[in-house]
PDB file of N, CA and C in Angstrom:
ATOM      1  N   UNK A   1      74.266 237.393  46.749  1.00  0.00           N
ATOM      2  CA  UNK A   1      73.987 238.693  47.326  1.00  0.00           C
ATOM      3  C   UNK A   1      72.527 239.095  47.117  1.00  0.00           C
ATOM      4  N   UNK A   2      71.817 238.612  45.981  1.00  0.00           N
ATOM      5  CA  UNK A   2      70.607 239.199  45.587  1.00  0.00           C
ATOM      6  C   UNK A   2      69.699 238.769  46.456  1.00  0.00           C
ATOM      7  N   UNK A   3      69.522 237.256  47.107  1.00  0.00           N
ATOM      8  CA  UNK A   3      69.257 236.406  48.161  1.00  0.00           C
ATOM      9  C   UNK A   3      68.592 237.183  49.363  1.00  0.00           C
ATOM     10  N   UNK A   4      70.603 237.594  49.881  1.00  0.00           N
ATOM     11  CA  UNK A   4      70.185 238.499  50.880  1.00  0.00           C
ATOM     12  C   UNK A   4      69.567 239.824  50.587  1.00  0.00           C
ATOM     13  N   UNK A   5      69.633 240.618  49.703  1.00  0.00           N
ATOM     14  CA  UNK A   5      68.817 241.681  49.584  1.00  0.00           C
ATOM     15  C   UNK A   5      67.144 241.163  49.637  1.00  0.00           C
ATOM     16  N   UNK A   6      66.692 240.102  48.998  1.00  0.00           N
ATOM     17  CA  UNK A   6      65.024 239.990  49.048  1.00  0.00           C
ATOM     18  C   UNK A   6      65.046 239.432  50.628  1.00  0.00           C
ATOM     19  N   UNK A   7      66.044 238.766  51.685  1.00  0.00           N
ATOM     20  CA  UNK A   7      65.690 238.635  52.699  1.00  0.00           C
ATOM     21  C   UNK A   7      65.719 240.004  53.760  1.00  0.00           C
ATOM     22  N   UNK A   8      66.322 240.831  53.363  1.00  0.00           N
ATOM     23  CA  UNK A   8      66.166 242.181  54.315  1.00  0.00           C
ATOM     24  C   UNK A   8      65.058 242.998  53.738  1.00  0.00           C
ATOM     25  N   UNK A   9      64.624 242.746  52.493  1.00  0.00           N
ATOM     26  CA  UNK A   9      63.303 243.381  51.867  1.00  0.00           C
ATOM     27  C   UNK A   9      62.670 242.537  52.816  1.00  0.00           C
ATOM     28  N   UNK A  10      62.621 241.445  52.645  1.00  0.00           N
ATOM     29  CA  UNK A  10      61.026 240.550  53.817  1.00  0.00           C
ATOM     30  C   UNK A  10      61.304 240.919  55.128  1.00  0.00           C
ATOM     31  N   UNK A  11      62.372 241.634  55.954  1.00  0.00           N
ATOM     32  CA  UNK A  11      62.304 242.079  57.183  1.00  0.00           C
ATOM     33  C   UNK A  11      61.856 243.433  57.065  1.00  0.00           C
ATOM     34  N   UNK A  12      61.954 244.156  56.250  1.00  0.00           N
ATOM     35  CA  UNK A  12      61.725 245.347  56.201  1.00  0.00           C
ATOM     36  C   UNK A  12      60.213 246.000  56.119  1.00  0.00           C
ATOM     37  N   UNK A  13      59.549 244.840  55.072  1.00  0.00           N
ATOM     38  CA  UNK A  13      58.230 244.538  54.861  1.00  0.00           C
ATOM     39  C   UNK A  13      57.497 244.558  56.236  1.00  0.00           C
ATOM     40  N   UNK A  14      57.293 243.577  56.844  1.00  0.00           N
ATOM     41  CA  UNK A  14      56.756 243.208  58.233  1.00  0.00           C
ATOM     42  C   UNK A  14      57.428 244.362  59.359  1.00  0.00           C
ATOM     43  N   UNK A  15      58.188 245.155  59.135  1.00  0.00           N
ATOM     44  CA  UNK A  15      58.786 245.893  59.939  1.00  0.00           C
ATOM     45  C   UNK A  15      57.915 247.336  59.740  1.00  0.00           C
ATOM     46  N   UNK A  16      57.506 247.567  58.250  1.00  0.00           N
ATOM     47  CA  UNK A  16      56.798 248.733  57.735  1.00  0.00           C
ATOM     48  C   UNK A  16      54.745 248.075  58.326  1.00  0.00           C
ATOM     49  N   UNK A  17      54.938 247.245  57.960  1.00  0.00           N
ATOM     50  CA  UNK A  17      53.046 246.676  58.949  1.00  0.00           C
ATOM     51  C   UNK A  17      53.192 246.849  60.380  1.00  0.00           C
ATOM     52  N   UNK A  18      54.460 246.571  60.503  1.00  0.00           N
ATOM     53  CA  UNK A  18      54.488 246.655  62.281  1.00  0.00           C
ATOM     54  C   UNK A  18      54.229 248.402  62.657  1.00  0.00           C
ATOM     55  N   UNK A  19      55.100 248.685  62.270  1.00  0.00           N
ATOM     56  CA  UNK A  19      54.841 250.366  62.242  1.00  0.00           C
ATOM     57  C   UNK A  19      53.615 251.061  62.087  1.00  0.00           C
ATOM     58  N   UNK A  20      52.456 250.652  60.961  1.00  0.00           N
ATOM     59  CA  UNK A  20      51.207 250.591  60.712  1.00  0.00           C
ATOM     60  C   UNK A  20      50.390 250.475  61.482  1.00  0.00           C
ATOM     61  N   UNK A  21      50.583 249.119  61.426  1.00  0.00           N
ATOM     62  CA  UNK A  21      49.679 249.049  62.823  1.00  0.00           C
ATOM     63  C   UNK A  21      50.004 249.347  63.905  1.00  0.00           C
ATOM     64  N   UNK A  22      50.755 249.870  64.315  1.00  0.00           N
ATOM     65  CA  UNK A  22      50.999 250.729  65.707  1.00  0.00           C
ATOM     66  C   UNK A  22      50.263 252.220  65.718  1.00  0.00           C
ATOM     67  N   UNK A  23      50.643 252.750  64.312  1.00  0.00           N
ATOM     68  CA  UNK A  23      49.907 253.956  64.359  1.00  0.00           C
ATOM     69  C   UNK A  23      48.359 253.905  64.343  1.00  0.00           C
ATOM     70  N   UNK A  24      47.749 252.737  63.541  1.00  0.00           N
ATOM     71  CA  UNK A  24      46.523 252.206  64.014  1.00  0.00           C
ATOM     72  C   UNK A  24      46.056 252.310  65.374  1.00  0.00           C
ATOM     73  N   UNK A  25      47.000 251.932  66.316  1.00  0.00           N
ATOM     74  CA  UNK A  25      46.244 251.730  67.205  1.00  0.00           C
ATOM     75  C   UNK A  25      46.442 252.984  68.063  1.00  0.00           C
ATOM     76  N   UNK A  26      47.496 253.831  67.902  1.00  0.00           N
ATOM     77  CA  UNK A  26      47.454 255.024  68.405  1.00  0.00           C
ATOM     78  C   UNK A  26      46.823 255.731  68.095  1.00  0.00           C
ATOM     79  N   UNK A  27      46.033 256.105  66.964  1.00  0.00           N
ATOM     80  CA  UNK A  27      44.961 256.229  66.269  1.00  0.00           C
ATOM     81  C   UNK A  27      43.589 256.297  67.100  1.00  0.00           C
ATOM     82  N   UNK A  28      43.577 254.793  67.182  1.00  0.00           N
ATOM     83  CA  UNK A  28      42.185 254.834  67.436  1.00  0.00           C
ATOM     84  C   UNK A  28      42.039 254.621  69.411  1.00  0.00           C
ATOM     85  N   UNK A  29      43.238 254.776  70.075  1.00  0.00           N
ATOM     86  CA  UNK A  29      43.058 255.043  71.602  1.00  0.00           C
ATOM     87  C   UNK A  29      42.711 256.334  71.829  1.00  0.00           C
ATOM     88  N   UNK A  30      42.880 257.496  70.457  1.00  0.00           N
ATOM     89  CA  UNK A  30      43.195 258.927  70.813  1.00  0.00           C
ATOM     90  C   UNK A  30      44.391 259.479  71.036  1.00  0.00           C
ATOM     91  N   UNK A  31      45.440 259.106  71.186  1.00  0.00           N
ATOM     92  CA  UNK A  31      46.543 259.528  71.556  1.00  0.00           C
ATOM     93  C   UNK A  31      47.118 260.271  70.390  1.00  0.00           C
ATOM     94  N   UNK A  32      48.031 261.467  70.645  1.00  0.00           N
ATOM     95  CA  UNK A  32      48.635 262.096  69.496  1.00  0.00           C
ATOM     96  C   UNK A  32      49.502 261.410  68.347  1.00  0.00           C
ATOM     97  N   UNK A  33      48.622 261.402  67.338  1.00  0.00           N
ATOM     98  CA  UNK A  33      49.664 260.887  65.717  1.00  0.00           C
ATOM     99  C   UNK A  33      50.952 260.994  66.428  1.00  0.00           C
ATOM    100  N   UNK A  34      51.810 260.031  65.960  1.00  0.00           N
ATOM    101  CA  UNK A  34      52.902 259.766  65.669  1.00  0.00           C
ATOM    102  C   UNK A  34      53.535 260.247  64.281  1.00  0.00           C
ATOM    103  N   UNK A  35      54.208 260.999  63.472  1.00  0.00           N
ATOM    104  CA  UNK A  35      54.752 261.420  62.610  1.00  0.00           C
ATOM    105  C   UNK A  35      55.693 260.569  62.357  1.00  0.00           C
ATOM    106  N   UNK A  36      56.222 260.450  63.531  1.00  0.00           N
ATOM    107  CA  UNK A  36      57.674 259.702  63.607  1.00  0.00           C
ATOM    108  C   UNK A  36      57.252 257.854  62.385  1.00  0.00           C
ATOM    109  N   UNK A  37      56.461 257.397  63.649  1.00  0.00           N
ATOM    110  CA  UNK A  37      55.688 256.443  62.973  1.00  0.00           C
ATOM    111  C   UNK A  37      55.367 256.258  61.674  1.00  0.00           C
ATOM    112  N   UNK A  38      54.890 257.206  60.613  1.00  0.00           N
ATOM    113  CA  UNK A  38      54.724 256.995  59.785  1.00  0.00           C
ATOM    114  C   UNK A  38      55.869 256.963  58.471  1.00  0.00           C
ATOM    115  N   UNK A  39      56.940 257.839  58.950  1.00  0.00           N
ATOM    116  CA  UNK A  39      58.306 258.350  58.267  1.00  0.00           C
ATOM    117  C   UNK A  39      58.765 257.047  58.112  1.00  0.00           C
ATOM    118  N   UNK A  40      58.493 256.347  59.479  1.00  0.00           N
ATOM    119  CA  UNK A  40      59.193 254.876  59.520  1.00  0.00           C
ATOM    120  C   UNK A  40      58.671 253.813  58.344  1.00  0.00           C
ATOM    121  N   UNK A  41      57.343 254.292  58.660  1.00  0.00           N
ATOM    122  CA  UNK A  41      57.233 253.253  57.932  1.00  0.00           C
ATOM    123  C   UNK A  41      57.254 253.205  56.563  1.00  0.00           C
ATOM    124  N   UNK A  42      57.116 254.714  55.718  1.00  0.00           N
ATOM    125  CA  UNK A  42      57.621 254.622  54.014  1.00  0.00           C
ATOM    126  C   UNK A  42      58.673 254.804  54.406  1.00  0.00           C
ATOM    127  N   UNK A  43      59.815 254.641  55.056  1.00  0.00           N
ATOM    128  CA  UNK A  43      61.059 254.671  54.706  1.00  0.00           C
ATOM    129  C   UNK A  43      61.267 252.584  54.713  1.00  0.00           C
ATOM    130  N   UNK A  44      60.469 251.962  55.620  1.00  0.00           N
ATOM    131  CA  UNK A  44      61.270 250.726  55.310  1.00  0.00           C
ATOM    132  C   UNK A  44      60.532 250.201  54.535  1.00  0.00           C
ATOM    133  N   UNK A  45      58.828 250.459  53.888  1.00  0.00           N
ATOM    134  CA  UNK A  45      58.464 250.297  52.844  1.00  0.00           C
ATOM    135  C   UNK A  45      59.437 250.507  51.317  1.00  0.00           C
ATOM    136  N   UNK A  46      59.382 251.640  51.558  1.00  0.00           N
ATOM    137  CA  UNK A  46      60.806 251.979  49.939  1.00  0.00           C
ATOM    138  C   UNK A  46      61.691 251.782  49.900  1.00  0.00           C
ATOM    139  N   UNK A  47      62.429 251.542  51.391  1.00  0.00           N
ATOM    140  CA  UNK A  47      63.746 250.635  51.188  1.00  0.00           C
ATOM    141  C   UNK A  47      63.854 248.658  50.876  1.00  0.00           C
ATOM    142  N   UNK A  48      62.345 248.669  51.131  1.00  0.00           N
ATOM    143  CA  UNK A  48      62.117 247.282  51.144  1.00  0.00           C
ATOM    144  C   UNK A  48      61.737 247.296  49.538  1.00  0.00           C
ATOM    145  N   UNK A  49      61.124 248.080  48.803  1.00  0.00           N
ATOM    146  CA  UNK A  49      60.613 247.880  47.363  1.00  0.00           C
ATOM    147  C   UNK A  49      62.186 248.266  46.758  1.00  0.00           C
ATOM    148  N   UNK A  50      62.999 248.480  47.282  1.00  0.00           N
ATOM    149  CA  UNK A  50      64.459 249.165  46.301  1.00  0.00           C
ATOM    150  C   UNK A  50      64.958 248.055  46.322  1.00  0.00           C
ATOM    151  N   UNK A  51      65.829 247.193  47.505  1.00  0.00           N
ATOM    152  CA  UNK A  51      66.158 245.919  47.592  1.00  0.00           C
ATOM    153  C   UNK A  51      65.236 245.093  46.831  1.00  0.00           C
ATOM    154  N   UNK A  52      64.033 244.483  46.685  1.00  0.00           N
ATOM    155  CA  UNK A  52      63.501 243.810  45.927  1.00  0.00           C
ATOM    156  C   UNK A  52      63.731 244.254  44.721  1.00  0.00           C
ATOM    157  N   UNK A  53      63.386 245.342  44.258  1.00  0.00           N
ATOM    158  CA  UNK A  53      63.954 245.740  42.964  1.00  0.00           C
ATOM    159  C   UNK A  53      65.455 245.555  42.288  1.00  0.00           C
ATOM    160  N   UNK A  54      66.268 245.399  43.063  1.00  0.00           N
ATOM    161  CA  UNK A  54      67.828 245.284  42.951  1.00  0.00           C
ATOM    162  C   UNK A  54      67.931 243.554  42.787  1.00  0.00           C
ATOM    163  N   UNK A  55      67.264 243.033  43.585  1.00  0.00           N
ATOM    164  CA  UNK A  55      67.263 241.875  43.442  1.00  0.00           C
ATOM    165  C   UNK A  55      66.634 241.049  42.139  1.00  0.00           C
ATOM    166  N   UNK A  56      65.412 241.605  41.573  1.00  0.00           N
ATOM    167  CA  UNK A  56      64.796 241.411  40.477  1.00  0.00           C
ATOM    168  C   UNK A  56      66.030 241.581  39.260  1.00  0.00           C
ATOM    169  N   UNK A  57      67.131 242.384  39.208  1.00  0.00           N
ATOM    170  CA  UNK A  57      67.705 242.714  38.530  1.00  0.00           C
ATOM    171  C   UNK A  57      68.403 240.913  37.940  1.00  0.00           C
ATOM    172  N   UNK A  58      68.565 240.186  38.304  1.00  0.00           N
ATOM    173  CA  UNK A  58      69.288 238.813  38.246  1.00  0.00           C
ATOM    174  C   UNK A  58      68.153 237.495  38.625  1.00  0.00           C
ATOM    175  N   UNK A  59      67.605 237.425  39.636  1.00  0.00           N
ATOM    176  CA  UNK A  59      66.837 236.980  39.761  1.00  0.00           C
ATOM    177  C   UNK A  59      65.025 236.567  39.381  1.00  0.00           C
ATOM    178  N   UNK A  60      64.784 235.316  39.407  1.00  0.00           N
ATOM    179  CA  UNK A  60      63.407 235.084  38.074  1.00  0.00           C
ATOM    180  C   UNK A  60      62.672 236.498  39.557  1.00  0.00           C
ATOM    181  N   UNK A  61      61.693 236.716  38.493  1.00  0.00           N
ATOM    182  CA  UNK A  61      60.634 237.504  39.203  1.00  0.00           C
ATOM    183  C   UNK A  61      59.774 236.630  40.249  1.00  0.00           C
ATOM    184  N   UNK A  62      59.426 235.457  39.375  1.00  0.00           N
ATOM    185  CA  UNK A  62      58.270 234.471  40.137  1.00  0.00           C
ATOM    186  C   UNK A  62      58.666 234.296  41.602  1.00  0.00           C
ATOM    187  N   UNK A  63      59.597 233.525  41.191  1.00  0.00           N
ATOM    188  CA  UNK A  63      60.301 233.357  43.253  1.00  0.00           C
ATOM    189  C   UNK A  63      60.775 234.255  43.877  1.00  0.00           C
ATOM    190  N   UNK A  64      61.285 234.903  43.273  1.00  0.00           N
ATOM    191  CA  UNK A  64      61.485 236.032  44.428  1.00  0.00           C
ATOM    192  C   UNK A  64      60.539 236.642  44.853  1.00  0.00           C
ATOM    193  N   UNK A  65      59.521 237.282  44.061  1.00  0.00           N
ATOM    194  CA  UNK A  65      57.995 237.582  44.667  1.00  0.00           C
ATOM    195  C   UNK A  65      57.382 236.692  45.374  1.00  0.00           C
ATOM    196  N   UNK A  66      57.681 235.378  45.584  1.00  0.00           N
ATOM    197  CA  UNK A  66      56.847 234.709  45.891  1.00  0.00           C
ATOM    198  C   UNK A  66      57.464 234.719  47.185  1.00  0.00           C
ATOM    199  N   UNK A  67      58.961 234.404  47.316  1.00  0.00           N
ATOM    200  CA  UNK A  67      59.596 234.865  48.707  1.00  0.00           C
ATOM    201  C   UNK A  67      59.558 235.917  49.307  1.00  0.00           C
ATOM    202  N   UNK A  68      59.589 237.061  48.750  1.00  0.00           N
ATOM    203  CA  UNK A  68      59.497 238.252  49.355  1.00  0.00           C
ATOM    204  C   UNK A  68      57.883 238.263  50.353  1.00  0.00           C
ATOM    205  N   UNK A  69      56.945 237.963  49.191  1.00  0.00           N
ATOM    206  CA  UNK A  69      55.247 238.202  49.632  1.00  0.00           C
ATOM    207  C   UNK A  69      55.157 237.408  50.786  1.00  0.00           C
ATOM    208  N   UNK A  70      55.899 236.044  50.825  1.00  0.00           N
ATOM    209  CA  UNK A  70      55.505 235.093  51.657  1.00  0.00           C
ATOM    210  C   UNK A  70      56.040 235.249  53.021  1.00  0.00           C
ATOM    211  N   UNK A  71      57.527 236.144  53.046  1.00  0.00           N
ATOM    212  CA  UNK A  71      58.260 236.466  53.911  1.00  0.00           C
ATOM    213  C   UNK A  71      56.918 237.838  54.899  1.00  0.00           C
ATOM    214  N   UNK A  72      57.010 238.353  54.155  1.00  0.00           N
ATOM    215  CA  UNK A  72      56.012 239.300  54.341  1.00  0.00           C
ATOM    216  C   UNK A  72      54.390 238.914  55.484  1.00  0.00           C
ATOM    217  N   UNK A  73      54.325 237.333  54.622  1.00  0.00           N
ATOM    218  CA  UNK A  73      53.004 237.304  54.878  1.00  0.00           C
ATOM    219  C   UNK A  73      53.478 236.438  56.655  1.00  0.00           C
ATOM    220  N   UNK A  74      54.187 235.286  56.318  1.00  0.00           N
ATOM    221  CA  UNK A  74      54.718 235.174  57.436  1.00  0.00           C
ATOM    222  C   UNK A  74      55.255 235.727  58.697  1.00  0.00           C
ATOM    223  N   UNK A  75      55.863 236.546  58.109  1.00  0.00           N
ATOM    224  CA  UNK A  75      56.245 237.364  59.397  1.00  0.00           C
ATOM    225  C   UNK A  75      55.340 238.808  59.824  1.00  0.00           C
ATOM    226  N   UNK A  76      54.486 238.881  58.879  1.00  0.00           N
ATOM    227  CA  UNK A  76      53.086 239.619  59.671  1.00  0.00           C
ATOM    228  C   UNK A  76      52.271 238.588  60.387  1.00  0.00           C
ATOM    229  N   UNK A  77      52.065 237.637  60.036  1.00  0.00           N
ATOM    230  CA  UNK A  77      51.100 236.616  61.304  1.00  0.00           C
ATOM    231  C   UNK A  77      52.137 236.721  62.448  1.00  0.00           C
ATOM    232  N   UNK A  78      53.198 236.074  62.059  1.00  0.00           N
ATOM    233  CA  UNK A  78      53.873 236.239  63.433  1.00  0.00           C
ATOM    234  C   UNK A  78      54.479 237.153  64.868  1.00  0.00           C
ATOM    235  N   UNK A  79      54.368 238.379  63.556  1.00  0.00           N
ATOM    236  CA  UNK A  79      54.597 239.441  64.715  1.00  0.00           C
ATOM    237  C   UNK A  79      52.993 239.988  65.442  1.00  0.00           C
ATOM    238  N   UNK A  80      52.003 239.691  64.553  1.00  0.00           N
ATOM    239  CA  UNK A  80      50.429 239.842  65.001  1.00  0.00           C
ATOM    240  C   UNK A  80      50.756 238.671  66.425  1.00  0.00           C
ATOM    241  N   UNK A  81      50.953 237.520  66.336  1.00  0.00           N
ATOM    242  CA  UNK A  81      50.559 236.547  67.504  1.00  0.00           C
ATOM    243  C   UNK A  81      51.282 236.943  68.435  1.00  0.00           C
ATOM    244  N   UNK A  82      52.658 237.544  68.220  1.00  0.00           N
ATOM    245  CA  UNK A  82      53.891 237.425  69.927  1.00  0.00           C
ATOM    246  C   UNK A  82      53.820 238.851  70.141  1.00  0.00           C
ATOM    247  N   UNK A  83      53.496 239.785  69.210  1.00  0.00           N
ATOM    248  CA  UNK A  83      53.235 241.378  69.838  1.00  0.00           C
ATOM    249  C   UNK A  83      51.834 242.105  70.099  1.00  0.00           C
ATOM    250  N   UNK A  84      51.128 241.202  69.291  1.00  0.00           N
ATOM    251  CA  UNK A  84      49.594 241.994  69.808  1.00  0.00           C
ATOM    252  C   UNK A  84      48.627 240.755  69.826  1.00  0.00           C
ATOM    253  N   UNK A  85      48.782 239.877  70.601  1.00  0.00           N
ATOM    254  CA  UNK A  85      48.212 238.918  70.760  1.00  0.00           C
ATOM    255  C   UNK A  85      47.282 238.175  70.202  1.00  0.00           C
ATOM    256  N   UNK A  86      47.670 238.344  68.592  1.00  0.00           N
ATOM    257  CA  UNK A  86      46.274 237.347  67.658  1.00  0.00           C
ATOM    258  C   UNK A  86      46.459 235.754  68.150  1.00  0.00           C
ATOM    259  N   UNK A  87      45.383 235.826  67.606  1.00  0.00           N
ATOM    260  CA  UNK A  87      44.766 234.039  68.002  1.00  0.00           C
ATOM    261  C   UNK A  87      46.394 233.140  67.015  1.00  0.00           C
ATOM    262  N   UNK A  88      46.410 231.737  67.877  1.00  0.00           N
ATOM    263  CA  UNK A  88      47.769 231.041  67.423  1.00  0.00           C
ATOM    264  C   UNK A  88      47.162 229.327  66.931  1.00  0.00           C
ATOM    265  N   UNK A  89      46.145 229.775  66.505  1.00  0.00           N
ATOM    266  CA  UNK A  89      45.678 228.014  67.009  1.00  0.00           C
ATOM    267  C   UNK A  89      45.651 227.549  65.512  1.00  0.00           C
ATOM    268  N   UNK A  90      45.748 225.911  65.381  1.00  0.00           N
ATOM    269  CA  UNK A  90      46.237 225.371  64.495  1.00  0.00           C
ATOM    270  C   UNK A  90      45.745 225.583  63.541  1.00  0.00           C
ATOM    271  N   UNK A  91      45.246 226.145  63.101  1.00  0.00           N
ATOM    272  CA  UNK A  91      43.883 226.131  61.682  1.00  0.00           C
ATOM    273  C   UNK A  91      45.903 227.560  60.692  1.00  0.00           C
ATOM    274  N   UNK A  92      45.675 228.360  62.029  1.00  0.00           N
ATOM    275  CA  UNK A  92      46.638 229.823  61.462  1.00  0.00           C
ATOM    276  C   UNK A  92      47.889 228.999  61.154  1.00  0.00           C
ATOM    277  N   UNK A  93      48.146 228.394  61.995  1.00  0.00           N
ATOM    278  CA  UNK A  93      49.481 227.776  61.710  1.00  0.00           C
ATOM    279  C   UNK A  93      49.927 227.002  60.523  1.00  0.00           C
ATOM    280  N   UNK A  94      49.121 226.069  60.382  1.00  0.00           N
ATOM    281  CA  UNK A  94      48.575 225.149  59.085  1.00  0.00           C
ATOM    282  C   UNK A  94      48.960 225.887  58.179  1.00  0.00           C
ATOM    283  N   UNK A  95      48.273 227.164  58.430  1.00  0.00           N
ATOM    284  CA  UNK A  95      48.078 227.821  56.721  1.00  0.00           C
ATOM    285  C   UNK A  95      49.878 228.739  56.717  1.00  0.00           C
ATOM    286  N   UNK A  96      50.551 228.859  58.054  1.00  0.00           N
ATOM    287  CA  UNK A  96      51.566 229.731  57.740  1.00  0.00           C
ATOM    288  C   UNK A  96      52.385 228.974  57.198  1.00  0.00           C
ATOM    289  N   UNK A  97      52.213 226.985  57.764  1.00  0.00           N
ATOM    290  CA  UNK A  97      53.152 225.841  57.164  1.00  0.00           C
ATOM    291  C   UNK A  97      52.654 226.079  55.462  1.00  0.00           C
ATOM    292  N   UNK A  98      51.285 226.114  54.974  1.00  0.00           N
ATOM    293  CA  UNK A  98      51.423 226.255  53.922  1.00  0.00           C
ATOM    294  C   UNK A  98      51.884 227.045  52.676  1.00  0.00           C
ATOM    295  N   UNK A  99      51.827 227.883  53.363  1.00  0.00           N
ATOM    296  CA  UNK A  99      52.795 229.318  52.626  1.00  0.00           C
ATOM    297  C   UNK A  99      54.524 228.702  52.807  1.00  0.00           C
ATOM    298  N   UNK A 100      54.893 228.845  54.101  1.00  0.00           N
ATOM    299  CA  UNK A 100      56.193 228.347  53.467  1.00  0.00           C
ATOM    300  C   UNK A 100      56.563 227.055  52.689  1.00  0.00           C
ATOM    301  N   UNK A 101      55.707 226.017  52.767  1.00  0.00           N
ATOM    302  CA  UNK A 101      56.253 224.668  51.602  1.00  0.00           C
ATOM    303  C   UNK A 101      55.738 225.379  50.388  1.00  0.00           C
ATOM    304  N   UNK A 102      55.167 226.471  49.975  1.00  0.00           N
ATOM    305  CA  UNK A 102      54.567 226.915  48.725  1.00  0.00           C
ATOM    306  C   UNK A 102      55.963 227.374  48.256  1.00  0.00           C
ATOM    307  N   UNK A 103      56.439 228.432  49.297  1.00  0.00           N
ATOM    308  CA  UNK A 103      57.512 229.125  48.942  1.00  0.00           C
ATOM    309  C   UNK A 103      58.439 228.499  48.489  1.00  0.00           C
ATOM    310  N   UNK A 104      59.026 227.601  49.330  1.00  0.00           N
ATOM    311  CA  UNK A 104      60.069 226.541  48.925  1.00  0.00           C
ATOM    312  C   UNK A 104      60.185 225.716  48.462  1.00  0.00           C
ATOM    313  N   UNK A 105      58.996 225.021  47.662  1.00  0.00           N
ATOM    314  CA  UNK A 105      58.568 224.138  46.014  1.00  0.00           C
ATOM    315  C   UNK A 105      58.627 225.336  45.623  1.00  0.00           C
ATOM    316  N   UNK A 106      58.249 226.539  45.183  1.00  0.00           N
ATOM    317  CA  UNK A 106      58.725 226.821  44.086  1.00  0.00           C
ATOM    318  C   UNK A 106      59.958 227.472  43.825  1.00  0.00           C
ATOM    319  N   UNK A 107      61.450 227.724  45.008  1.00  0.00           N
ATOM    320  CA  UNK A 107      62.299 227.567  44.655  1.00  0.00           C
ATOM    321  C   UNK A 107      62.938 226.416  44.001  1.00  0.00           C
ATOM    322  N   UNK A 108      62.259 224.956  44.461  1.00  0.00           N
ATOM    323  CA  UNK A 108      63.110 224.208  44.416  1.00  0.00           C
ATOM    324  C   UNK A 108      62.883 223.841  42.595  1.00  0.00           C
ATOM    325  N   UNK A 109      61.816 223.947  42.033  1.00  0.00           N
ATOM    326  CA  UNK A 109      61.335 223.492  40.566  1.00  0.00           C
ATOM    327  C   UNK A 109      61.313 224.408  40.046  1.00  0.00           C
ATOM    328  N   UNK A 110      62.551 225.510  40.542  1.00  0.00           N
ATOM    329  CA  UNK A 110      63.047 226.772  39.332  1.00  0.00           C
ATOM    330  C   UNK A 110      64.008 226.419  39.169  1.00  0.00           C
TER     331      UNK A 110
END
């Protein structure tokens, strides 16, 4: 169960940047703040730090931070490339393959 709680923390994570940067960019077109936007996003920020926290409760700290961050880091490149069109070219990719074999050696040699 703890598993799935740090995996809905890493959706929740990238879900609270997504939100961010949206208000970013509403921001800076001029268009009226979003409120809404921002509610969103400390709400799946602190629901994402509560689940990680719940999960820490049983689980080593090391990997799960390291999954959570990586989940995080991953799925912010990825929602950057298919929703706001960042660059996809192999150099980014490389490095997103390297984050996840990081992640998953160090589940596997815990």
């Amino acid at each position: 169960m703890e598993w799935i709680f740090v995996i809905i923390a890493g959706f929740l994570e990238v879900l609270s940047v997504n939100y961010m940067n949206k208000w970013q960019i509403i921001k800076n077109l001029g268009l009226k703040k979003s409120s809404t936007l921002i509610i969103k996003m400390i709400l799946a920020f602190g629901i994402s730090l509560l689940l990680l926290n719940l999960a820490l409760k049983t689980l080593p700290m090391s990997v799960t931070y390291a999954v959570w961050s990586g989940f995080g880091s991953v799925g912010g490149v990825l929602v950057g490339i298919i929703r706001y069109g960042e660059s996809a070219n192999w150099k980014r990719l490389i490095c997103i393959a390297m984050i996840l074999s990081s992640v998953v050696g160090l589940k596997l040699v815990s």
